[in-house]
N, C-alpha and C. Protein backbone atom coordinates (compact mmCIF):
# COMPACT_ATOMS: atom_id res chain seq x y z
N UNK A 1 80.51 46.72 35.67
CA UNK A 1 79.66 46.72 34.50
C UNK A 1 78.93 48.06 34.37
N UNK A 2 78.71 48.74 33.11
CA UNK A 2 78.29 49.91 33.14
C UNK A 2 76.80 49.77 32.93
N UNK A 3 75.51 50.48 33.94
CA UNK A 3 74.61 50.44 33.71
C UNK A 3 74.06 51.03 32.51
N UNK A 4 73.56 50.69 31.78
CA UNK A 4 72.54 51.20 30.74
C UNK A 4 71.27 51.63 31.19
N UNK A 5 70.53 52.79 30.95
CA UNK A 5 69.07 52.61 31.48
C UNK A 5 68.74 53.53 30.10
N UNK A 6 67.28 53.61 29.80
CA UNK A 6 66.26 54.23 29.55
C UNK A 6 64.83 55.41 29.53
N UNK A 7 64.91 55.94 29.40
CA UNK A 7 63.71 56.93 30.22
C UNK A 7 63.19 56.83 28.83
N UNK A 8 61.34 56.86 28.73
CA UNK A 8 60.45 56.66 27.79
C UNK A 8 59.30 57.58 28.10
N UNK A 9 59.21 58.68 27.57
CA UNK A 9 58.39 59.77 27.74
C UNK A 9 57.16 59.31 26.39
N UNK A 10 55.80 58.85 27.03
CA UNK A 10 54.23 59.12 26.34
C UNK A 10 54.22 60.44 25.51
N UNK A 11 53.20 60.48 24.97
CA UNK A 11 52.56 61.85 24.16
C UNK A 11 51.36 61.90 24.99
N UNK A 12 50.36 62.45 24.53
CA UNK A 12 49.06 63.81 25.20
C UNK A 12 48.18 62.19 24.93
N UNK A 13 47.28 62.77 26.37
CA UNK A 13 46.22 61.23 25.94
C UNK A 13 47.25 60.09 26.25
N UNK A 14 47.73 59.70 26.20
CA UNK A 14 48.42 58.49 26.24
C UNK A 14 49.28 57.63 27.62
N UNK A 15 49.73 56.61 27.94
CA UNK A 15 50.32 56.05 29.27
C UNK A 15 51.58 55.36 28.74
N UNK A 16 52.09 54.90 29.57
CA UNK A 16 53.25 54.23 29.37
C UNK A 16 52.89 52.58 28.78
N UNK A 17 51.85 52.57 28.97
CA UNK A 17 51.12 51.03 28.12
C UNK A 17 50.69 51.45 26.38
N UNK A 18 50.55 52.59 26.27
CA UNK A 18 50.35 53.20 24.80
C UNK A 18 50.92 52.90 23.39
N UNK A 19 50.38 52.22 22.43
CA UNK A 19 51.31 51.65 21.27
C UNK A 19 52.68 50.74 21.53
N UNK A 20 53.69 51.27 21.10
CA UNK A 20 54.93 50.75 21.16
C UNK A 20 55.91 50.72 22.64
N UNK A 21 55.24 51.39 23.68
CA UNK A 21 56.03 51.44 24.79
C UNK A 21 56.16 50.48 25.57
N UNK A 22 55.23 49.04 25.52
CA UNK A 22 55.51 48.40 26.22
C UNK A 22 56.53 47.65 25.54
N UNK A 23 56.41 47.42 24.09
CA UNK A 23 57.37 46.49 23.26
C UNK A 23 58.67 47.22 23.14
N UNK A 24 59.03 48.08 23.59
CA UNK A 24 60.27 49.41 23.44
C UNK A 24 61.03 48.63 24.43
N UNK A 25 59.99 48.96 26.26
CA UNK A 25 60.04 48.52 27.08
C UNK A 25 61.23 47.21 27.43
N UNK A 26 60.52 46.17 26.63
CA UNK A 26 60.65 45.07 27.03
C UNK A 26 61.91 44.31 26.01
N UNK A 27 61.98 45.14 24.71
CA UNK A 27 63.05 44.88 24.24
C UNK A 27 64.33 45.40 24.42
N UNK A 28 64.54 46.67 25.27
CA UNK A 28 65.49 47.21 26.06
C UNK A 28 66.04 46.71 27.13
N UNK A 29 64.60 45.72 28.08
CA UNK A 29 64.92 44.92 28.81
C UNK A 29 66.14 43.84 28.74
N UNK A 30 65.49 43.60 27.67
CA UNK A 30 66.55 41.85 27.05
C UNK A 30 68.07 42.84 27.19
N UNK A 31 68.19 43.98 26.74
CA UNK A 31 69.25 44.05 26.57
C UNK A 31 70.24 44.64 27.42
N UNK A 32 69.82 44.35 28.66
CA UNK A 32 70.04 44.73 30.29
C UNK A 32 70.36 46.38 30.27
N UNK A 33 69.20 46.85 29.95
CA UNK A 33 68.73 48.49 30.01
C UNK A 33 67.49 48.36 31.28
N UNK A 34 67.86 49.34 32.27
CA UNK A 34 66.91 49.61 33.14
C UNK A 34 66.13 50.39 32.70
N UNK A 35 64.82 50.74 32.78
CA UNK A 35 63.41 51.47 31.43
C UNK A 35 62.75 52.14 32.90
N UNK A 36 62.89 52.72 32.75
CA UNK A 36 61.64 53.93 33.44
C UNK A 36 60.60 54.23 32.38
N UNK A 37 59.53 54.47 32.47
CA UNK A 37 58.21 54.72 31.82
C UNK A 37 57.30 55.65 32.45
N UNK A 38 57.15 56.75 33.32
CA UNK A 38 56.55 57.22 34.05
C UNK A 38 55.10 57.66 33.25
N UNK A 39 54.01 57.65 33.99
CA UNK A 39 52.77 57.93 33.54
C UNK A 39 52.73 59.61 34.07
N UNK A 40 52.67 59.91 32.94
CA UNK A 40 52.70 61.33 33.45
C UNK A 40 51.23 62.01 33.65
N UNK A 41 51.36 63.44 34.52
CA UNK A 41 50.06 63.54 35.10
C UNK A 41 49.54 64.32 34.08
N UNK A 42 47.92 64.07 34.17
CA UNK A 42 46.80 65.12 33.36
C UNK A 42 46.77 64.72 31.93
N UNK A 43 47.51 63.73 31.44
CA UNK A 43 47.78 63.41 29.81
C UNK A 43 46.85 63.96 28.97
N UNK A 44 45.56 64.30 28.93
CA UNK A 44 45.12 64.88 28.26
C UNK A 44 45.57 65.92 27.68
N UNK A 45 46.10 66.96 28.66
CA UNK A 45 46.35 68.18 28.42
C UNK A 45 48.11 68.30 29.18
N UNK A 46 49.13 67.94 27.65
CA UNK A 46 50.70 67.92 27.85
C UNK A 46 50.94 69.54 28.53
N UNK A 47 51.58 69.69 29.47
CA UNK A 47 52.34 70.89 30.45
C UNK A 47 53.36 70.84 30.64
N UNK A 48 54.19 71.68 29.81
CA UNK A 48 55.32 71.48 30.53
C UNK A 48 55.66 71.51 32.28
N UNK A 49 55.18 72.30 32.84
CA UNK A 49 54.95 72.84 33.96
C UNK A 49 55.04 71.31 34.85
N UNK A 50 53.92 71.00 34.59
CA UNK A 50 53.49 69.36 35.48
C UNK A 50 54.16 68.40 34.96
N UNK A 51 54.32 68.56 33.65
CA UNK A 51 55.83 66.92 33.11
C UNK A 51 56.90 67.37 33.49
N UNK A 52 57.42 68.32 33.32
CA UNK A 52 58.79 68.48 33.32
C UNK A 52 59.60 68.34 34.70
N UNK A 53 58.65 68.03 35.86
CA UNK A 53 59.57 67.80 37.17
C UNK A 53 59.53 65.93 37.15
N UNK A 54 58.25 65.79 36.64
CA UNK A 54 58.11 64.63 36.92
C UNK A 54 59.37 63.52 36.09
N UNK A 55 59.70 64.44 34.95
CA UNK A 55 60.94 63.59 34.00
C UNK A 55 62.13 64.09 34.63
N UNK A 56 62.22 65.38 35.24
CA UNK A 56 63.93 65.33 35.47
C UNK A 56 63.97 64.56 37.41
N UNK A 57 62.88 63.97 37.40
CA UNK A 57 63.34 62.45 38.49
C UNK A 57 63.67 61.25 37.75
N UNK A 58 64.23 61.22 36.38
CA UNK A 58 64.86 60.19 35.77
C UNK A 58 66.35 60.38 36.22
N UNK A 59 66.87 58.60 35.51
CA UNK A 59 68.06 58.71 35.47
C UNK A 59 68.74 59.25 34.54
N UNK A 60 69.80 60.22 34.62
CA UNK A 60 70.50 60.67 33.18
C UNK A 60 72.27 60.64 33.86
N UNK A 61 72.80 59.75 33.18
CA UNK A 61 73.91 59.23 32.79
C UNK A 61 74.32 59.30 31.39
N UNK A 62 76.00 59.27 31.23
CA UNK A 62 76.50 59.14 30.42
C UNK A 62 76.31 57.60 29.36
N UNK A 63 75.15 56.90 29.84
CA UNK A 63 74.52 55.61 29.40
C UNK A 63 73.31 55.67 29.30
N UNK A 64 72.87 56.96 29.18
CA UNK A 64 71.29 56.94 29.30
C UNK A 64 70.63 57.39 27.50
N UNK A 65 69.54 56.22 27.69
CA UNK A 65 68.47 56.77 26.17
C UNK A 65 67.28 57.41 26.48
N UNK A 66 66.81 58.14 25.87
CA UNK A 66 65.48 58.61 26.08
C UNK A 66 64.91 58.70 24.35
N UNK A 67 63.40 58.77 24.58
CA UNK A 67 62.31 58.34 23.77
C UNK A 67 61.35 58.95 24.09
N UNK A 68 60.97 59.90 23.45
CA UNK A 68 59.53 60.72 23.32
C UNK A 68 58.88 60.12 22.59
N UNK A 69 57.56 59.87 22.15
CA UNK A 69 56.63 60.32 21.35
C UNK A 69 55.65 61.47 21.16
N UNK A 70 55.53 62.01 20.65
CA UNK A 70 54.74 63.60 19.98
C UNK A 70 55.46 64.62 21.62
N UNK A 71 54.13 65.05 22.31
CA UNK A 71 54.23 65.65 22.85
C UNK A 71 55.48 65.42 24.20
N UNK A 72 55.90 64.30 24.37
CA UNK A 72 57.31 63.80 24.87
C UNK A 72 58.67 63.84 24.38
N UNK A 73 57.92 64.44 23.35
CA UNK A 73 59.63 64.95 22.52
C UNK A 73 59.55 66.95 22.94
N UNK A 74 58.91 67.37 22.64
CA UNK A 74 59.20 69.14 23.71
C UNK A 74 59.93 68.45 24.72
N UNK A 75 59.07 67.77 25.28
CA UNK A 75 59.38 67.12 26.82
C UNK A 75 60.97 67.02 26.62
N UNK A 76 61.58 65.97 26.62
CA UNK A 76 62.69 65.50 26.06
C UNK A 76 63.53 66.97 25.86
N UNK A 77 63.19 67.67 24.97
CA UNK A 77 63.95 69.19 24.32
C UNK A 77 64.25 69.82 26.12
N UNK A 78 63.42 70.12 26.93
CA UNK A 78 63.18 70.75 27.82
C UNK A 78 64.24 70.10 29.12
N UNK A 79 63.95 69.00 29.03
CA UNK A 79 65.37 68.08 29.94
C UNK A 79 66.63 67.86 29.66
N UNK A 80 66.24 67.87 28.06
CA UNK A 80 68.32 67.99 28.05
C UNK A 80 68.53 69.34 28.08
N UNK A 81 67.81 71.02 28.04
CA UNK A 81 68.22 71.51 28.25
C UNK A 81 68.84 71.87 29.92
N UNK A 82 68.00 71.05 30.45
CA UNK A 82 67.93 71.22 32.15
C UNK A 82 69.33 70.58 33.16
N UNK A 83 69.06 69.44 32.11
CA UNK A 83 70.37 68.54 33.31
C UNK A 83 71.90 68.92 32.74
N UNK A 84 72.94 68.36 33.40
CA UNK A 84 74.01 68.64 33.43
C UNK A 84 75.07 67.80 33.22
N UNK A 85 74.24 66.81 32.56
CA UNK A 85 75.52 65.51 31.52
C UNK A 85 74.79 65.36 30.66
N UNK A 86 75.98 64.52 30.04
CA UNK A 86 75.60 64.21 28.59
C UNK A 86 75.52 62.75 28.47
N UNK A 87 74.07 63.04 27.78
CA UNK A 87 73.70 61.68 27.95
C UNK A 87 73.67 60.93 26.72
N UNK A 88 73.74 59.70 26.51
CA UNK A 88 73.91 58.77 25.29
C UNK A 88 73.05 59.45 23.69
N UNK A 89 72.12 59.04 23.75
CA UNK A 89 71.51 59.11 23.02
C UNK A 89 69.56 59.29 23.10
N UNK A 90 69.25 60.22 22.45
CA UNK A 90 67.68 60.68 22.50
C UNK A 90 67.27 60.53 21.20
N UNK A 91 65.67 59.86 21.06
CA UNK A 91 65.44 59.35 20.01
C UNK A 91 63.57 60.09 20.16
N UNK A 92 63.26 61.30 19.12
CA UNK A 92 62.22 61.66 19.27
C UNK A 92 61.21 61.59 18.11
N UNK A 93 60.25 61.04 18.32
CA UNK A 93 59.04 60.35 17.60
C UNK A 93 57.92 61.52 17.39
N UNK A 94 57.45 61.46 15.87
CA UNK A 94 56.78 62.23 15.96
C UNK A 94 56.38 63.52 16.84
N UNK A 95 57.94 63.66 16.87
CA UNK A 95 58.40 65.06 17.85
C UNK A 95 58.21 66.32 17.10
N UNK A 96 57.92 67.90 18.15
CA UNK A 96 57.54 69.42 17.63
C UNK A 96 58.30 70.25 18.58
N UNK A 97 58.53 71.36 17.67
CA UNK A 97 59.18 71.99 18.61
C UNK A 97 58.98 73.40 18.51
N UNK A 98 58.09 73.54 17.99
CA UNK A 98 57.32 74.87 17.55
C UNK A 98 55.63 74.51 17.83
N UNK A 99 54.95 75.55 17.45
CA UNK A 99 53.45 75.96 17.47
C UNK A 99 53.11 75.04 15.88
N UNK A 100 52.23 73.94 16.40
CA UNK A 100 51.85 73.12 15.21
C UNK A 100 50.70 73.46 14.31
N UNK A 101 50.99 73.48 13.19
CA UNK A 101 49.40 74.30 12.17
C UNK A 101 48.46 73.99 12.33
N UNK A 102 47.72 75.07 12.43
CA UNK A 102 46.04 74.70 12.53
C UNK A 102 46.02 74.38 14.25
N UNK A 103 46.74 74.60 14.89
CA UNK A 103 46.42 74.31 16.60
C UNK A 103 45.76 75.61 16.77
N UNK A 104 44.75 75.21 17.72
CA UNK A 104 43.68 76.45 17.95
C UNK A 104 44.21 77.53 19.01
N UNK A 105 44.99 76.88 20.19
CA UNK A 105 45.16 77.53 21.47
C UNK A 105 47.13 76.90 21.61
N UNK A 106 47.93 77.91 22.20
CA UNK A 106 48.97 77.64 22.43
C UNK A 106 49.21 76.49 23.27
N UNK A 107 50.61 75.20 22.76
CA UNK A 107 50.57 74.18 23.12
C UNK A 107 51.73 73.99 24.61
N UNK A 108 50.82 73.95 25.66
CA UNK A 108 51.27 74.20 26.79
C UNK A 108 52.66 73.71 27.08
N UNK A 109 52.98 72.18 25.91
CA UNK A 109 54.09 71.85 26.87
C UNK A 109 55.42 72.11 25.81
N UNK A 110 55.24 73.02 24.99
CA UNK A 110 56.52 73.98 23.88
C UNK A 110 56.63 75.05 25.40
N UNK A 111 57.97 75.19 25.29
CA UNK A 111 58.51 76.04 25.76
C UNK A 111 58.70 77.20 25.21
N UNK A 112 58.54 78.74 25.50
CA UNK A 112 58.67 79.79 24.77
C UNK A 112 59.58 79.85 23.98
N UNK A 113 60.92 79.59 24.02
CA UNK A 113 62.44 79.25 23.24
C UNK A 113 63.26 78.51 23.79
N UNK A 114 63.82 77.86 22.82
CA UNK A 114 65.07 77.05 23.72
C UNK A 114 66.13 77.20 23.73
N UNK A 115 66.90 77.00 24.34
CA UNK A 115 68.67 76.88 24.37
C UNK A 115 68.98 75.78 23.52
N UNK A 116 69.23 75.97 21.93
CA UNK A 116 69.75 74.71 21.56
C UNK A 116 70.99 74.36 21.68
N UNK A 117 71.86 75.19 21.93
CA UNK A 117 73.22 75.22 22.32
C UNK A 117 73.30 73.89 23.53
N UNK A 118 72.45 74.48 24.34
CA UNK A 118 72.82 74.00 25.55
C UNK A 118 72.51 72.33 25.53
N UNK A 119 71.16 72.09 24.86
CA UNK A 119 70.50 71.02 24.46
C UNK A 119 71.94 70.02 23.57
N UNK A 120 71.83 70.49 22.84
CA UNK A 120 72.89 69.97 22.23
C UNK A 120 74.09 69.48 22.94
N UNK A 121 74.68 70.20 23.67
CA UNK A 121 75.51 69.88 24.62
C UNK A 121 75.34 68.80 25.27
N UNK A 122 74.06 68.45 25.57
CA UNK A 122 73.83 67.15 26.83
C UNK A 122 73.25 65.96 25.67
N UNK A 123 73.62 65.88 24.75
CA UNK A 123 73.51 64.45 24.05
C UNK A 123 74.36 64.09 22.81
N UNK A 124 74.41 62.85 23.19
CA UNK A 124 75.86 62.48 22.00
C UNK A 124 74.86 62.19 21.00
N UNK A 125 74.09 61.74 20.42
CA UNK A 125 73.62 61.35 19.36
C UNK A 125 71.96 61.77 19.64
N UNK A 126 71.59 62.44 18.60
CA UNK A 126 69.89 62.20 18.77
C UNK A 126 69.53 62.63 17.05
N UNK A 127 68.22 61.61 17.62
CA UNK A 127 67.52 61.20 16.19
C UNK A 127 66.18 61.87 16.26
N UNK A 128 65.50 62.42 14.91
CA UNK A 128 64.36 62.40 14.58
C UNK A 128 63.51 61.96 13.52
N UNK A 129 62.30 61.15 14.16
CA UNK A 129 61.65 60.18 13.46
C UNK A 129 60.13 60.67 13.12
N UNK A 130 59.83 61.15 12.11
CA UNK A 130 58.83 62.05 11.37
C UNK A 130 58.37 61.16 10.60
N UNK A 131 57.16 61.01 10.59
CA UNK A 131 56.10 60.71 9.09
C UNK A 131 55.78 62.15 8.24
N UNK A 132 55.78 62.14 6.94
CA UNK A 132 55.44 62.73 6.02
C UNK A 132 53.53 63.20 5.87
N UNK A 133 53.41 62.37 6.67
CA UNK A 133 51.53 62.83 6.81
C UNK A 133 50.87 62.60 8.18
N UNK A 134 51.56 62.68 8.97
CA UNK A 134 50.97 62.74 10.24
C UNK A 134 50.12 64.03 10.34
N UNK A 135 49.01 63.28 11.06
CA UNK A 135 47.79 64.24 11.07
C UNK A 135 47.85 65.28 12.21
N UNK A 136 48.50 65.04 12.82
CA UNK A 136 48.57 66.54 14.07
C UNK A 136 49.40 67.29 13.45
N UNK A 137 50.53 67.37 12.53
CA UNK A 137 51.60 68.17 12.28
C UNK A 137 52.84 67.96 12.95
N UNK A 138 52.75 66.76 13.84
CA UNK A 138 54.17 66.52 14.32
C UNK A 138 54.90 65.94 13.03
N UNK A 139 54.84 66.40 11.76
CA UNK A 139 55.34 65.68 10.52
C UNK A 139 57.20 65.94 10.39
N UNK A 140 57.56 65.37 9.37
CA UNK A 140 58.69 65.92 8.70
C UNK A 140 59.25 67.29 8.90
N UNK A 141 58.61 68.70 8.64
CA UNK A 141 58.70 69.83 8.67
C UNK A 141 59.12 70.09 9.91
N UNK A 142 58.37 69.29 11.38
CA UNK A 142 58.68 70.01 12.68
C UNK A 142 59.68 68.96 12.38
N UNK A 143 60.34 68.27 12.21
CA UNK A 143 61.18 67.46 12.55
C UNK A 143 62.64 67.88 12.02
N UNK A 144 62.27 68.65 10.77
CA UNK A 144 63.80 69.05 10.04
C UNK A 144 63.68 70.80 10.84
N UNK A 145 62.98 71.52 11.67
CA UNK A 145 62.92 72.35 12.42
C UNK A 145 63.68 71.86 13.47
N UNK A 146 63.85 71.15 14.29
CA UNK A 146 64.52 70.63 15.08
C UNK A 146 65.78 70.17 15.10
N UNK A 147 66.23 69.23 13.43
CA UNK A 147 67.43 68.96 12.79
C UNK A 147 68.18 70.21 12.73
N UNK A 148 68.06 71.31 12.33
CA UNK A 148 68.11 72.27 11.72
C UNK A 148 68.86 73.22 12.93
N UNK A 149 68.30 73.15 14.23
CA UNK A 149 69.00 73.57 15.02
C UNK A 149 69.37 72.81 15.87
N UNK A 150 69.63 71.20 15.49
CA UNK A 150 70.46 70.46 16.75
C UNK A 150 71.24 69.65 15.98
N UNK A 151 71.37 69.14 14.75
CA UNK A 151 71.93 68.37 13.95
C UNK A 151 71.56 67.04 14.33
N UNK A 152 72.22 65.86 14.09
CA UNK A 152 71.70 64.71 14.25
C UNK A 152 71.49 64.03 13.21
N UNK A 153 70.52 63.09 13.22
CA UNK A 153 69.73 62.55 12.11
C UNK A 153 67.96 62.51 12.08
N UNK A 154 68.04 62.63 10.81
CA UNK A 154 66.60 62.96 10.85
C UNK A 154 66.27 61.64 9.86
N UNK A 155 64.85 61.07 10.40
CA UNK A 155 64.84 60.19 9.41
C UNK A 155 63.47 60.14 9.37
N UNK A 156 62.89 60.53 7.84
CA UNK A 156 61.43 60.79 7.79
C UNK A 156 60.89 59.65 6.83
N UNK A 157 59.81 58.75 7.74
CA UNK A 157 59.11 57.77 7.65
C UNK A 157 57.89 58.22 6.41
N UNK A 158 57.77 57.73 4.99
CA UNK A 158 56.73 57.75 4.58
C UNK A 158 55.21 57.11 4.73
N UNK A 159 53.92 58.14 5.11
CA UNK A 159 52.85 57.38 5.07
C UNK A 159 52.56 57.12 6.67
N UNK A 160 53.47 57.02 7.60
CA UNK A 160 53.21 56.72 8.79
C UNK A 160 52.60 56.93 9.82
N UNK A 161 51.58 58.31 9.55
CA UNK A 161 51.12 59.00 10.36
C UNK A 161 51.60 59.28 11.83
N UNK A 162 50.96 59.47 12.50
CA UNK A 162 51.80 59.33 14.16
C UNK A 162 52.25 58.65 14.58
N UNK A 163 52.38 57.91 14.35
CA UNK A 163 52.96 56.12 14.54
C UNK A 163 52.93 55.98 16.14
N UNK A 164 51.22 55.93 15.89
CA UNK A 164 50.37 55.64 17.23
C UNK A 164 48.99 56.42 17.54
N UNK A 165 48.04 56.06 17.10
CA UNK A 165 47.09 56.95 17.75
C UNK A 165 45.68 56.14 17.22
N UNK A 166 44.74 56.21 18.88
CA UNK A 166 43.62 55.65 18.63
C UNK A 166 42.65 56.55 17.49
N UNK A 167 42.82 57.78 17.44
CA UNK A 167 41.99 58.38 16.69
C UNK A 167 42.25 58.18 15.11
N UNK A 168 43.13 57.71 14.85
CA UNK A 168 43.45 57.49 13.75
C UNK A 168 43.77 55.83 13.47
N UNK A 169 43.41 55.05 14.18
CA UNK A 169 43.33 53.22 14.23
C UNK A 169 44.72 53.25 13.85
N UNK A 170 45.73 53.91 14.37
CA UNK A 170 47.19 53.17 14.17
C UNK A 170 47.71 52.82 15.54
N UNK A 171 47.77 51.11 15.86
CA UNK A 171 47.64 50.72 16.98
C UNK A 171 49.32 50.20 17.36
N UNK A 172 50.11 50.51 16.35
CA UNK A 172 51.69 50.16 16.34
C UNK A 172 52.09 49.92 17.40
N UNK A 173 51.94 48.47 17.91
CA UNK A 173 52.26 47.77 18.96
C UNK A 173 53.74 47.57 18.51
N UNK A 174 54.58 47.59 17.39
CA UNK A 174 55.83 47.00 17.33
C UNK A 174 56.32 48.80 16.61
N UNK A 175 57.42 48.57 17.06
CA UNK A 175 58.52 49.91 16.33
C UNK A 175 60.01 49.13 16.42
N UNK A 176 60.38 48.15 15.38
CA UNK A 176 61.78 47.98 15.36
C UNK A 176 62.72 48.83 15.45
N UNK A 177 62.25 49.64 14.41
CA UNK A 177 62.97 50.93 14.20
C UNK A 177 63.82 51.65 15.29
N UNK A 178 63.29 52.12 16.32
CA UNK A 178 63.35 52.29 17.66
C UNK A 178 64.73 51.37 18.18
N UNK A 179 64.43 50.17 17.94
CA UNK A 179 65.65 49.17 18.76
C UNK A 179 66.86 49.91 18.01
N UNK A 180 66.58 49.39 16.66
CA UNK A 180 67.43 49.57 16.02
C UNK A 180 68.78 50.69 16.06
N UNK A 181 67.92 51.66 16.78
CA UNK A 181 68.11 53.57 16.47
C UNK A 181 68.86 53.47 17.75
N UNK A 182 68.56 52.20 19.09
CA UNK A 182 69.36 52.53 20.14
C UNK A 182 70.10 51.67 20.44
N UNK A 183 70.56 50.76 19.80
CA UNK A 183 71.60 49.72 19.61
C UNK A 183 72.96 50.48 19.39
């Protein structure tokens, strides 16, 4: 039987209990997907430096999904450039991949440039899932920035803001969408 698993990368501020990750979690479960969720260190302040060892101790197989939200989608960019298969499918949420407007100080966990070539190479399918008014700027724009040099699908959510964040009372305990995208 071929294992299926999961890796589920948080955003800044946030845990693997955060909005939709436990319900991601648990509906991947049902569908005999093994889910890693790692709490990554310092969340306040996303690093690549300090996430990025801690995610490439995931599993990545030719059966493997991964799932960023905001600042877990660089994340995500930064691991498929790293590992050395190709893995199923990556699904990034209110994902950036550039310097976001109006950020005061450079965002530690963007990487100076990437290899999209290479990125590309290590995933059969990946999606990006943008709101049109998300208030940090992980909007539409960074999202067709990313389309733009990895192809895929882009699919931009109207109205949705981050689709997750206490500062903004969007408490999106459910993301069908998500199942849906890794079915």
């Amino acid at each position: 039987m071929i294992k299926k698993n999961a890796n589920l990368f948080h955003g800044t501020g946030c845990t693997s209990d955060s909005y939709w990750f436990p319900y991601l979690k648990r509906e991947l479960e049902r569908e005999s997907y093994k889910v890693w969720t790692p709490d990554l260190p310092n969340t306040d302040e996303a690093d690549i430096k300090k996430w990025l060892p801690v995610a490439l101790k995931g599993t990545y197989t030719p059966q493997t999904v991964i799932v960023g939200h905001s600042a877990g989608s660089p994340l995500i960019l930064s691991v498929l450039e790293r590992i050395h298969t190709l893995i199923y499918k990556a699904v990034l949420v209110a994902g950036y991949a550039k310097q976001r407007e109006g950020s005061e100080k450079p965002d530690a966990i963007l990487q100076t440039t990437y290899n999209w070539k290479k990125i590309r190479k290590n995933v059969k399918e990946i999606f990006f899932v943008n709101s049109d008014n998300d208030p940090w700027k992980c909007d539409d724009k960074q999202g067709r920035y990313m389309f733009d040099r990895l192809g895929g699908i882009q699919i931009i959510l109207h109205g949705e803001g981050h689709m997750g964040s206490d500062a903004f009372k969007q408490p999106y305990k459910k993301f069908p969408l998500l199942v849906k995208l890794i079915e």
